[in-house]
Protein backbone atom coordinates (compact mmCIF):
# COMPACT_ATOMS: atom_id res chain seq x y z
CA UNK A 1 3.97 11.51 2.24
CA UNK A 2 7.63 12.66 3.31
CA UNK A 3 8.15 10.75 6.65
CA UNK A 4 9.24 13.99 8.31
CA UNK A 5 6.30 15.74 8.55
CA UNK A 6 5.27 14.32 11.68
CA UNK A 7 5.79 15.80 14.64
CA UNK A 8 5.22 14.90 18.43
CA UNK A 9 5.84 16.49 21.62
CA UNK A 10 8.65 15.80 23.29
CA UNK A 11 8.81 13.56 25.62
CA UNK A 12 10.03 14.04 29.44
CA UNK A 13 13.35 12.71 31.10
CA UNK A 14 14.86 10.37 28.43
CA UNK A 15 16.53 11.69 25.41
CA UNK A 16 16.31 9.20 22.26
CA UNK A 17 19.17 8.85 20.42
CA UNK A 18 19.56 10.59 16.84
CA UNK A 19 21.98 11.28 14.07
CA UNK A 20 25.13 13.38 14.89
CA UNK A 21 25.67 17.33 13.89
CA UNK A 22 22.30 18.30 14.25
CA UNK A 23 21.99 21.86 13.28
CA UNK A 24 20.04 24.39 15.82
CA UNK A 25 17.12 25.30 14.15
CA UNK A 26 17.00 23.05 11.08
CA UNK A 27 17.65 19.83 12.90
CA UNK A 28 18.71 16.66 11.10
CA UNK A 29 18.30 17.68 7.25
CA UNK A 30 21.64 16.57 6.08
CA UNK A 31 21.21 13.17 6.73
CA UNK A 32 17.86 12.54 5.88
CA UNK A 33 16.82 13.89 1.95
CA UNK A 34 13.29 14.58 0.97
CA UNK A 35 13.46 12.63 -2.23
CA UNK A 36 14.06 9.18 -0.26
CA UNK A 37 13.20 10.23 3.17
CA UNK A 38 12.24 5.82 4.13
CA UNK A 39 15.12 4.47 2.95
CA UNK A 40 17.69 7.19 4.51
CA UNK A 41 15.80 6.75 8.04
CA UNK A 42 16.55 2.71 7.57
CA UNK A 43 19.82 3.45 7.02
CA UNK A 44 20.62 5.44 10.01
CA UNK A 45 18.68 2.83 11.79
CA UNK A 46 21.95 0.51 11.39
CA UNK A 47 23.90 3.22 13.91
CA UNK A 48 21.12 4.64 15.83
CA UNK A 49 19.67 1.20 17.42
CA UNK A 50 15.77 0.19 17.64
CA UNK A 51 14.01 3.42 18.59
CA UNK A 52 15.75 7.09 17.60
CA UNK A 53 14.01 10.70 16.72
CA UNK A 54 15.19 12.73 13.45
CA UNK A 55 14.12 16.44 13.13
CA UNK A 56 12.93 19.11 10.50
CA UNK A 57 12.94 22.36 12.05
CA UNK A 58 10.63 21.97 14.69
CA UNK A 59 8.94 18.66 13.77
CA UNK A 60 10.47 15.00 14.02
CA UNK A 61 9.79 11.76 13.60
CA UNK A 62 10.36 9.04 16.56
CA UNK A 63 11.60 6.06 14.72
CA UNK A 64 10.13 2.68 15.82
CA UNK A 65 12.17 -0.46 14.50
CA UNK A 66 12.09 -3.38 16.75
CA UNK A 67 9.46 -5.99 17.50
CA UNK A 68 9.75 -5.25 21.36
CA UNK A 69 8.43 -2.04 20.75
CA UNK A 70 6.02 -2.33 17.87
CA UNK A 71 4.11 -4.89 20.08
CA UNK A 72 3.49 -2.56 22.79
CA UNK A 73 2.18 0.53 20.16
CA UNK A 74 0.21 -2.39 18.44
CA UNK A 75 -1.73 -3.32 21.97
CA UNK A 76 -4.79 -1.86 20.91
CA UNK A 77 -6.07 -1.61 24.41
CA UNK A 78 -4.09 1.20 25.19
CA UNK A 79 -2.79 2.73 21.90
CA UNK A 80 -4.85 3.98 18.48
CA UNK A 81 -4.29 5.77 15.37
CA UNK A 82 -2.63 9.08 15.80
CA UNK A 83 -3.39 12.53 14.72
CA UNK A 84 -0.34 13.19 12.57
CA UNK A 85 0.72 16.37 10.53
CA UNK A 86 1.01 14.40 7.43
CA UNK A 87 -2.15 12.71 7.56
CA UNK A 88 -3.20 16.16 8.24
CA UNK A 89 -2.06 17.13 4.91
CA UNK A 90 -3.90 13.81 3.29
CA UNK A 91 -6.74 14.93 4.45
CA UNK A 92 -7.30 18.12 2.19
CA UNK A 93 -8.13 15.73 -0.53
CA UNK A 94 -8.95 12.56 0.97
CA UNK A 95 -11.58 14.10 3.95
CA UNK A 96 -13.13 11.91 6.13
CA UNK A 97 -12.37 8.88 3.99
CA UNK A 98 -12.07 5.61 6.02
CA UNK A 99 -8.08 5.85 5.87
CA UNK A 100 -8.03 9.70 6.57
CA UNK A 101 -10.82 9.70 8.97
CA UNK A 102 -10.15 10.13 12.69
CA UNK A 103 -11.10 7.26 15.45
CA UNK A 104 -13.77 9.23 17.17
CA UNK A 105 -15.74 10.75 13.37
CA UNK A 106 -19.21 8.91 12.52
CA UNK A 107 -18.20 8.45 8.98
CA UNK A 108 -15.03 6.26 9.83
CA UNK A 109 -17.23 3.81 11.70
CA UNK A 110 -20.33 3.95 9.48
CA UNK A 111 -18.10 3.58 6.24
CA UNK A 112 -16.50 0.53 8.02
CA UNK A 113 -19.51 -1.29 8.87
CA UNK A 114 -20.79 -1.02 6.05
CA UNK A 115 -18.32 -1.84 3.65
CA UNK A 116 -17.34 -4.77 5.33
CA UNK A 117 -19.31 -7.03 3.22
CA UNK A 118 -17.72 -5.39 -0.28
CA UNK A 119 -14.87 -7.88 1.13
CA UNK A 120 -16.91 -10.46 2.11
CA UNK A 121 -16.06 -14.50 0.73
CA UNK A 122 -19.72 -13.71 -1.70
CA UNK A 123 -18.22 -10.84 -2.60
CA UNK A 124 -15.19 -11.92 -3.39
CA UNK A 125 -16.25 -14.73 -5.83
CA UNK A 126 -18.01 -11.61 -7.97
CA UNK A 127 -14.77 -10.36 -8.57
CA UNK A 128 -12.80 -13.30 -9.30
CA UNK A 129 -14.19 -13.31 -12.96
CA UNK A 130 -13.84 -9.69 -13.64
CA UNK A 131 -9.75 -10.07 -12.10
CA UNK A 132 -8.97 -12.95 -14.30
CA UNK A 133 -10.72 -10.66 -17.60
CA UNK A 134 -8.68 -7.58 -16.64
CA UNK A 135 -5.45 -10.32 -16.32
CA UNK A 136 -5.99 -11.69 -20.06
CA UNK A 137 -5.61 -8.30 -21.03
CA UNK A 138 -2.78 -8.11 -19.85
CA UNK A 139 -1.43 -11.02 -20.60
CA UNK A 140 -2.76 -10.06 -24.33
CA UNK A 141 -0.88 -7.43 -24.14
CA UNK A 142 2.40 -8.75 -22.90
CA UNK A 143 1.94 -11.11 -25.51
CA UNK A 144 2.20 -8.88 -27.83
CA UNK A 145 5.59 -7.38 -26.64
CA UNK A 146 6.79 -10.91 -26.22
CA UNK A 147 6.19 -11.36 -30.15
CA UNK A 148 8.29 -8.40 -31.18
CA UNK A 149 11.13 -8.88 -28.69
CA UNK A 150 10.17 -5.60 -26.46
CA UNK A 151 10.50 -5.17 -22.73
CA UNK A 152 7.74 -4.48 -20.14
CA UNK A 153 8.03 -2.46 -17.73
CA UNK A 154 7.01 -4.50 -14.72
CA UNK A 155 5.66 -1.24 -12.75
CA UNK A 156 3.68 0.61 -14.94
CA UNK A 157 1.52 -2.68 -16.27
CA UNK A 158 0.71 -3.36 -12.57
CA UNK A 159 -0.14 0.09 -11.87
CA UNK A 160 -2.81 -0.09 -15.17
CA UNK A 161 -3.89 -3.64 -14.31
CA UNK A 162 -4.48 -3.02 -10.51
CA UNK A 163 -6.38 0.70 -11.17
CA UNK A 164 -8.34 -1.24 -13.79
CA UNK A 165 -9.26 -4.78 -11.63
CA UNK A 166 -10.42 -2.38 -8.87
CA UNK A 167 -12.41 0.19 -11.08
CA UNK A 168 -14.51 -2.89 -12.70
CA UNK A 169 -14.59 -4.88 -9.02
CA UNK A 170 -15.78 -2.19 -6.37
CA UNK A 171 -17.37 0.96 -8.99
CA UNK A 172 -18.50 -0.45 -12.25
CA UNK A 173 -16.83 1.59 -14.01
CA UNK A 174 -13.82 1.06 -16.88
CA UNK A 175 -10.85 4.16 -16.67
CA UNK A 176 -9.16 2.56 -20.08
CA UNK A 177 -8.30 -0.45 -21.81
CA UNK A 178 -4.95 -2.09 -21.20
CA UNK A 179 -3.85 -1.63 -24.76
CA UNK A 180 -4.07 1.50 -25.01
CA UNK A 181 -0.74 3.40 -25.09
CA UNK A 182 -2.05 7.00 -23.17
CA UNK A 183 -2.20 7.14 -19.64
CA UNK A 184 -6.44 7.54 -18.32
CA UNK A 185 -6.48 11.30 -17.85
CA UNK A 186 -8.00 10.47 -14.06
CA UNK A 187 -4.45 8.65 -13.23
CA UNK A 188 -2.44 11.79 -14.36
CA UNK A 189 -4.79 14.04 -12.45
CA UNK A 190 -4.75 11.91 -9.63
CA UNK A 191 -1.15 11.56 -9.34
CA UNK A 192 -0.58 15.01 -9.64
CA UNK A 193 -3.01 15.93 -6.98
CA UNK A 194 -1.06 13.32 -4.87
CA UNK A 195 2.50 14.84 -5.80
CA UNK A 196 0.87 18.54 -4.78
CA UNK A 197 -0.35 17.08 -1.45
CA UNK A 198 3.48 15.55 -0.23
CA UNK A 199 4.98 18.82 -1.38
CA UNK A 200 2.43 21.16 0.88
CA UNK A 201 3.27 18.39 3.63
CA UNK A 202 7.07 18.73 2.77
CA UNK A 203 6.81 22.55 2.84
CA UNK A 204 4.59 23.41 5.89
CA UNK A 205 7.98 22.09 7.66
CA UNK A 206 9.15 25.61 6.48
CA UNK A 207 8.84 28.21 9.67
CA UNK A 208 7.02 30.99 8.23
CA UNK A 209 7.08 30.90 4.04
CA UNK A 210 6.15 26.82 3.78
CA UNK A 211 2.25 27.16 4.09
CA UNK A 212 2.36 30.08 1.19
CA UNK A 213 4.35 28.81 -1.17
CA UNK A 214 2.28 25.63 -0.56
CA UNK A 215 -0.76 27.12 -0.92
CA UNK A 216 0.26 28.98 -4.14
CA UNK A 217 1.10 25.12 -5.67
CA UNK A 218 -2.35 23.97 -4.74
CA UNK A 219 -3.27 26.59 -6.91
CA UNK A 220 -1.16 25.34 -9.41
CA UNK A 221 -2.50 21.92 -9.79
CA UNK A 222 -6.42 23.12 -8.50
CA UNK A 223 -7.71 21.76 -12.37
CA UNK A 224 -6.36 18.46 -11.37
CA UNK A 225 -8.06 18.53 -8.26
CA UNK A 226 -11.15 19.63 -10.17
CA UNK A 227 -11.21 16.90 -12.69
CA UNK A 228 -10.93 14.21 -10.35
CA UNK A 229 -13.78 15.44 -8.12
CA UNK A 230 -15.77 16.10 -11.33
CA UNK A 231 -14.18 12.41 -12.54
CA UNK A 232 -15.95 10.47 -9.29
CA UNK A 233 -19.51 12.73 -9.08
CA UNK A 234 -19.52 11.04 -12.27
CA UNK A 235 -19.23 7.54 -11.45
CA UNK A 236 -21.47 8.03 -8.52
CA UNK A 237 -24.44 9.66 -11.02
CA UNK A 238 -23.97 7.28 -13.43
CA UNK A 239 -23.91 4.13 -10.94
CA UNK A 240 -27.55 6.32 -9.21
CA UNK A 241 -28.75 6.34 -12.45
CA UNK A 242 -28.22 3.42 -14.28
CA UNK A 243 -28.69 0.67 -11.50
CA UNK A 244 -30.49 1.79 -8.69
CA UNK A 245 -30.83 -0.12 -5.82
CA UNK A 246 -27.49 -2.72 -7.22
CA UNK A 247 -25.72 -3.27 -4.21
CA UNK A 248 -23.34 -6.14 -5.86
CA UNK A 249 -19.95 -4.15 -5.17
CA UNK A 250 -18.52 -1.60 -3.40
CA UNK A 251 -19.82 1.44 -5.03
CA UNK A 252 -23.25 -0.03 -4.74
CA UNK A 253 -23.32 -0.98 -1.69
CA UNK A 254 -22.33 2.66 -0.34
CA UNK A 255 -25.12 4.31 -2.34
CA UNK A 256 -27.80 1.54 -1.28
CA UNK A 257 -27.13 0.66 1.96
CA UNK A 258 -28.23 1.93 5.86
CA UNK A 259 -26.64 0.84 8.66
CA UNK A 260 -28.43 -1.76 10.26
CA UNK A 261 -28.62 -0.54 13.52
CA UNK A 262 -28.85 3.71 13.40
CA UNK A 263 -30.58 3.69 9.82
CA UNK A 264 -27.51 5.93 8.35
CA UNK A 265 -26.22 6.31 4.86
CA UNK A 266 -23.17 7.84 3.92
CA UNK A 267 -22.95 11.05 2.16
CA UNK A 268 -22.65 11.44 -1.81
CA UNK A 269 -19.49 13.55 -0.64
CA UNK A 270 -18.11 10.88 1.75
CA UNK A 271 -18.97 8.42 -0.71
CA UNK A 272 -16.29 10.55 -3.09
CA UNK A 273 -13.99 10.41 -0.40
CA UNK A 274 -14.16 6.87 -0.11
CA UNK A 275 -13.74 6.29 -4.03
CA UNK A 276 -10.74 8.25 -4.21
CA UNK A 277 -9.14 6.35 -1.21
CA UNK A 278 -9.81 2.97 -2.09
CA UNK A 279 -8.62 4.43 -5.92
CA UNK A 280 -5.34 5.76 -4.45
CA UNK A 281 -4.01 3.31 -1.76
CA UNK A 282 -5.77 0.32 -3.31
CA UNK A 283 -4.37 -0.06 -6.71
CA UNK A 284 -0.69 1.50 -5.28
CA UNK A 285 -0.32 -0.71 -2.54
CA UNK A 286 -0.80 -4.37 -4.94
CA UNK A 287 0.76 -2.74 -7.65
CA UNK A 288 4.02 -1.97 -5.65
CA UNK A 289 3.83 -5.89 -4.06
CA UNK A 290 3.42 -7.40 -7.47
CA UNK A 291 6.28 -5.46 -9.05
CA UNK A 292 8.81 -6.13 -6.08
CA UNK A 293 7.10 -10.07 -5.95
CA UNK A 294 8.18 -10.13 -9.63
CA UNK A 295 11.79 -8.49 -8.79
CA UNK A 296 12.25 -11.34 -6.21
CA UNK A 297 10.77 -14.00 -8.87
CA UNK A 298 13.72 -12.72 -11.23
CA UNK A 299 16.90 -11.98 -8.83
CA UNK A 300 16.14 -15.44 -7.05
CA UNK A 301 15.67 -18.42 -9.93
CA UNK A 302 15.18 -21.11 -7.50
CA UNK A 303 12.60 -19.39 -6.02
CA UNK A 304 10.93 -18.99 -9.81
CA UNK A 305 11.78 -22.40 -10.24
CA UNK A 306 9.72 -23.32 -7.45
CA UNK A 307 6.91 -21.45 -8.13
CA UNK A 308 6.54 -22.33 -12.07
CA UNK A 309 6.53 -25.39 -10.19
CA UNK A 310 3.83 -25.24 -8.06
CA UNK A 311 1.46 -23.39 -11.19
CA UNK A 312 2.56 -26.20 -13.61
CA UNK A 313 1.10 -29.01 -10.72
CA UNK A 314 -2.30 -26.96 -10.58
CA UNK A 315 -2.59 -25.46 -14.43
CA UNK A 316 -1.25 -27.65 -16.51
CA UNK A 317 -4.16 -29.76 -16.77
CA UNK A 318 -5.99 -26.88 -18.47
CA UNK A 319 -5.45 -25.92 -22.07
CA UNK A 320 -6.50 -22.07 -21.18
CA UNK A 321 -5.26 -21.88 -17.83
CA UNK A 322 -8.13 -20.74 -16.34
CA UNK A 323 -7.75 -20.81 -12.77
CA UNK A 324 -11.34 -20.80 -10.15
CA UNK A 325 -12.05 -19.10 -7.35
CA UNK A 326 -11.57 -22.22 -4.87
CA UNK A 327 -8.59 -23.08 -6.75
CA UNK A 328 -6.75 -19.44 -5.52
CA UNK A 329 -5.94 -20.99 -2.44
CA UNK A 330 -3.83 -23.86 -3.09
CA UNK A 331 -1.48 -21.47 -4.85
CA UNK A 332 0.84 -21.85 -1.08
CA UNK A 333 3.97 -21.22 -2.80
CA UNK A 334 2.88 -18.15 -4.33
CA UNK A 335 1.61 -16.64 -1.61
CA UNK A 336 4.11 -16.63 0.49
CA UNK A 337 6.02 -15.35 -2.07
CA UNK A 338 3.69 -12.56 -1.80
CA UNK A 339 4.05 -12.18 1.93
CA UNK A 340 8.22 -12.52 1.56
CA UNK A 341 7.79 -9.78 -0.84
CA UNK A 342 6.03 -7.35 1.55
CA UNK A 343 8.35 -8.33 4.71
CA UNK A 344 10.65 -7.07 2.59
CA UNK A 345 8.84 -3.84 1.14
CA UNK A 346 5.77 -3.32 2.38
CA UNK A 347 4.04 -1.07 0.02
CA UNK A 348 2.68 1.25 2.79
CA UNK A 349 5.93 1.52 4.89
CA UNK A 350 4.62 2.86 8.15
CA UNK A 351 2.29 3.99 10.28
CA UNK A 352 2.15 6.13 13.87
CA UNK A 353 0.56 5.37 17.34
CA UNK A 354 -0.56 7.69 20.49
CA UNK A 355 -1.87 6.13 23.35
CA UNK A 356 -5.74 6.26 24.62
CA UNK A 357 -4.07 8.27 27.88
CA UNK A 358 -0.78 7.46 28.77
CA UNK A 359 1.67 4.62 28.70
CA UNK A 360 5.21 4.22 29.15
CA UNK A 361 7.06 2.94 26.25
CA UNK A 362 10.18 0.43 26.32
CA UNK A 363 10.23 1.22 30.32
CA UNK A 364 11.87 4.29 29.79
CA UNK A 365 9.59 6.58 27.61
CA UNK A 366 6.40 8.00 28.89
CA UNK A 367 3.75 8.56 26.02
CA UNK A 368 0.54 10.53 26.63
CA UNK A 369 -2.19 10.82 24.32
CA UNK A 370 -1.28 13.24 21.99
CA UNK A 371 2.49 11.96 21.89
CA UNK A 372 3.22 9.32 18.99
CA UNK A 373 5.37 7.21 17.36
CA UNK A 374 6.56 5.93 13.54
CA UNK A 375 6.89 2.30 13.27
CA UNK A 376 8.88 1.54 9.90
CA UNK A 377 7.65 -1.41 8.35
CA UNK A 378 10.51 -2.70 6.48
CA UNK A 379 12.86 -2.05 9.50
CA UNK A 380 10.46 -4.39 11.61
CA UNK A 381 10.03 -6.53 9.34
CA UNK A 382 14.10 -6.72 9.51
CA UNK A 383 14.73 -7.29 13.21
CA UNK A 384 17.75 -9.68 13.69
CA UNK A 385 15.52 -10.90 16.92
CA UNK A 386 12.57 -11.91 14.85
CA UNK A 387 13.63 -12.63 11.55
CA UNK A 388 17.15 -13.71 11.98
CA UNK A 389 21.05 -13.06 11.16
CA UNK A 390 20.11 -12.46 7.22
CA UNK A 391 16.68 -10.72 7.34
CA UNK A 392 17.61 -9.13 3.47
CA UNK A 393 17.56 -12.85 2.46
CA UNK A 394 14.57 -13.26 0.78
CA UNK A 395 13.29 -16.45 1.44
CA UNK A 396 9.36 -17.72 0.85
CA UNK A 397 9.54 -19.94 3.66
CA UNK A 398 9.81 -17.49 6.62
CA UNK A 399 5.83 -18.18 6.09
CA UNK A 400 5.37 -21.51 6.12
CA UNK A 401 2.65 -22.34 8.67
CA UNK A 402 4.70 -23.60 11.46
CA UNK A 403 7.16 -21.16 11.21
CA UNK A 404 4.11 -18.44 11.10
CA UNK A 405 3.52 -19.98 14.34
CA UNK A 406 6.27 -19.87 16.08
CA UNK A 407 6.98 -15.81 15.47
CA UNK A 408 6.13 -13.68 18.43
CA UNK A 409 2.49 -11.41 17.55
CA UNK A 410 2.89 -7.91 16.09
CA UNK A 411 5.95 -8.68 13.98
CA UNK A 412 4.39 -8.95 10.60
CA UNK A 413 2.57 -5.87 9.79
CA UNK A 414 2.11 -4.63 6.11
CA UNK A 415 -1.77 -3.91 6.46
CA UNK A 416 -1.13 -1.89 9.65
CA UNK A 417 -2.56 -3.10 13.04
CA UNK A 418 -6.21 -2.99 14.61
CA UNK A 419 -9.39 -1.85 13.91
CA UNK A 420 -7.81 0.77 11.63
CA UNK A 421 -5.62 -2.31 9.40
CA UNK A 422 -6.26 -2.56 6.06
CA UNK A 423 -9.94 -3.24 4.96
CA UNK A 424 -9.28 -4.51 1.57
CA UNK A 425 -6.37 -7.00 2.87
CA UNK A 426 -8.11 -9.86 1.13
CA UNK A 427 -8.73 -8.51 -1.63
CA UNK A 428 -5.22 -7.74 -2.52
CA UNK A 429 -3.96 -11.22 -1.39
CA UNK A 430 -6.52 -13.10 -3.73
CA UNK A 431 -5.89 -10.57 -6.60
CA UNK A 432 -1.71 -10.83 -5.87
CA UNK A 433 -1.97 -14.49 -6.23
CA UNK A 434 -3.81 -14.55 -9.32
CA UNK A 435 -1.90 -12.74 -10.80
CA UNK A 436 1.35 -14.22 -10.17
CA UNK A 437 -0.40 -17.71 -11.38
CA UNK A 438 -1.62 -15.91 -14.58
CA UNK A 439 1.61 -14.90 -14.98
CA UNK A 440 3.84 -17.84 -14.30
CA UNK A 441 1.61 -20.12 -16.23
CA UNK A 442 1.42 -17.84 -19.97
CA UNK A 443 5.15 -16.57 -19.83
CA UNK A 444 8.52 -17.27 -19.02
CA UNK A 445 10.48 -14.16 -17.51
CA UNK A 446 14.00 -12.63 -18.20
CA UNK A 447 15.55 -9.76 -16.30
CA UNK A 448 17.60 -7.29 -16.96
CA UNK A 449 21.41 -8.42 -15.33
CA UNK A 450 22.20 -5.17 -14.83
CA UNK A 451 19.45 -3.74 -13.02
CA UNK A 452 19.71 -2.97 -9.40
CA UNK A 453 16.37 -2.63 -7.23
CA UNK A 454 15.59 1.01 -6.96
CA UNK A 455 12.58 1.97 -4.80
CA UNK A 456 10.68 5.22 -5.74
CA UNK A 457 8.64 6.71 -2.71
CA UNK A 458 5.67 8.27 -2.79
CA UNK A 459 2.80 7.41 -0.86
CA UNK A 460 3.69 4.25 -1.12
CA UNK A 461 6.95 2.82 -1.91
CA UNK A 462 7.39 0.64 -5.08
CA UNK A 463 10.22 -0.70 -7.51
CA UNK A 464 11.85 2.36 -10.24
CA UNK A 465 13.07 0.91 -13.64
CA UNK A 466 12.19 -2.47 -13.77
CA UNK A 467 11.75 -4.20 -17.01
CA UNK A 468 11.51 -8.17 -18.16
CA UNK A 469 11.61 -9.99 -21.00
CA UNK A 470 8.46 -11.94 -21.45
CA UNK A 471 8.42 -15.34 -23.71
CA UNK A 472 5.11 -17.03 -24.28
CA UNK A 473 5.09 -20.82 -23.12
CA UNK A 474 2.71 -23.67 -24.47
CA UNK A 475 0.88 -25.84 -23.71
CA UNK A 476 3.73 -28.31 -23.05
CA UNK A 477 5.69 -26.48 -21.27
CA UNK A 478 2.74 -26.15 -18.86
């Protein structure tokens, strides 16, 4: 969603800073655009300083981007999730889902409690086998491009393997095989319901004709919106009627199970909510951290050296290259080549605060609850007083244990903060780093010299043209 739909009230005695020639009325379009909204807001951060507001008309966004504040909007004995415009908007399509759902709903809390076990260490070992299937089918795949000297493009085969891994994990359900050349039907539906949601958020910034015109594009895409809804009763009547009473993933375990304390079950339309969030930000969020991992792997050959390395010491005993569940963990390297990756670009860039009642921010601002702020991931995750004098560097072992350590709380964020963080955090770390060792141990990798990262935003953010050459390796060369 376009980072300036959110709006707060303004807050009393101290002005923040913000960009020069604002414009009465419109505010501070010129130098923020609406195709790259994140990455314009962390460049003005370079002039602006820590904390600064930018405005749309009569909404803005208060711009968070130093540890010193973060940690006091991540206390979460006085702050919480806010009520923003733009999660407003998500909300048309995404309800009461446990990412669009407000603090104080039952469903947010139910759907919590109950689907912590989906990410449980059990749970986890039941998907292990059905990641490393979807991965050889990939790799299969990629194999085959390798053979006739074609390129892959890095961010569309994570998008198909990551929609894929978690349709088979958490719903029991296949969207399309990896060799297939079409695009599933549900992901260009979805994405277009997506696209029509961030352009009624963009225009209700509009005075007057924004809600219309946005309401007339709904209209537009409305069979989109259909088909997915229709898309997800049916996994939900097919998973009712053709294993009752499985509760061995996700899906199962929302159509199965009561809450061991009140007795309650979530909704069949809840449950729909929930499918369509975990669909959306789940596979997004790893796809967009294995494509940039991957980006970092090729601009930074020590750093590949190192981690063919480190997959070579632990696979090349194996002939196949099959890699267990308890062996995930001893990939170190890799993940925090993973974790480097997301300091960098963390797939979900951001996310806004309001205290419980009030609080005073920095010693200067007073917040009450209702008032909120924006803290921008990638700009926190590039404080000089944290991370250094070359925070762009990208360099693995920022998250070596000791130096883990020794960083100050709240500083490292890319699954948000709280009890509202990420619930599938695991998930996405074991799957990253399975994939990376799949990866590394089938195929060397050759980038294209000429390409320069470009980061397409959407509701997440994620790398825009990237392609690799792919070259098979043996068995000893493993």
């Amino acid at each position: 969603m376009s980072l300036l739909q959110q709006q707060v009230i303004p807050w009393p005695k101290v002005a923040f800073p913000r960009p020069p020639g604002r414009i009465p009325l419109l505010g501070d379009l010129r130098p923020v655009s609406p195709r790259a909204p994140l990455q314009d807001i962390m460049r003005l951060a370079r002039g602006l300083g820590p904390i600064y507001e930018v405005k749309a008309f009569r909404h803005r966004i208060v711009v968070v981007a130093a540890h010193r504040y973060a940690a006091q909007l991540c206390d979460e004995d006085k702050f919480e999730k806010a009520r923003t415009p733009g999660h407003a908007a998500l909300r048309r399509r995404g309800g009461d889902g446990i990412f669009t759902a407000y603090n104080d709903e039952p469903a947010w809390q139910l759907a919590h409690d109950l689907l912590l076990p989906a990410f449980s260490r059990a749970s986890m070992q039941r998907y292990h086998h059905t990641m490393m299937t979807v991965l050889d089918e990939l790799i299969e795949v990629w194999g085959s491009a390798a053979d006739r000297g074609q390129w892959v493009d890095i961010p569309t085969s994570m998008t198909r393997m990551t929609i894929e891994i978690l349709c088979r994990c958490a719903f029991g359900t296949s969207m399309q095989p990896l060799a297939s050349l079409d695009q599933p039907r549900f992901v260009t539906a979805m994405l277009a319901g997506m696209r029509s949601v961030q352009r009624r958020a963009s225009l209700q910034v509009i005075p007057g004709i924004g809600a219309p015109v946005a309401s007339v594009l709904d209209a537009a895409n409305q069979h989109h919106f259909s088909y997915v809804d229709d898309f997800l009763d049916g996994i939900i009547a097919k998973a009712q009627r053709e294993r009752p009473g499985d509760d061995s993933d996700m899906l199962g375990i929302m159509l199965t199970t009561a809450h061991p304390e009140t007795g309650e079950k979530l909704s069949l339309r809840n449950i729909r909510y929930q499918i369509l969030t975990f669909l959306v930000a789940g596979h997004e969020t790893t796809a967009g951290a294995l494509s940039f991992a991957l980006h970092f792997l090729l601009r930074n050959p020590h750093v590949m050296r190192r981690a063919q390395a480190e997959v070579d010491n632990l696979c090349g005993a194996s002939q196949d290259g099959n890699i267990r569940f308890e062996d995930v963990p001893k990939f170190r390297y890799l993940r925090r080549v993973l974790e480097e990756a997301l300091r960098l670009w963390p797939t979900a860039p951001g996310f806004s605060r309001t205290p419980k009642t009030e609080a005073l921010l920095g010693d200067r601002w007073l917040m009450r609850h209702g008032d909120w702020a924006t803290i921008i991931l990638p700009l926190l995750h590039r404080d000089p007083e944290v991370w250094g004098a070359e925070p762009e560097v990208f360099d693995p072992d920022r998250f070596l244990p000791e130096r883990v350590r020794e960083r100050p709380a709240h500083s490292y964020k890319p699954f948000g903060t709280g009890q509202r963080a990420c619930l599938g955090r695991h998930f996405t770390m074991h799957e990253g780093v399975l994939a990376l060792a799949r990866f590394l141990s089938r195929f060397e990798f050759h980038g294209d010299p000429a390409y320069e990262l470009k980061v397409a935003e959407h509701l997440t953010v994620a790398p825009t043209g990237l392609r690799a050459m792919v070259q098979r390796r043996g068995p000893t060369s493993r």
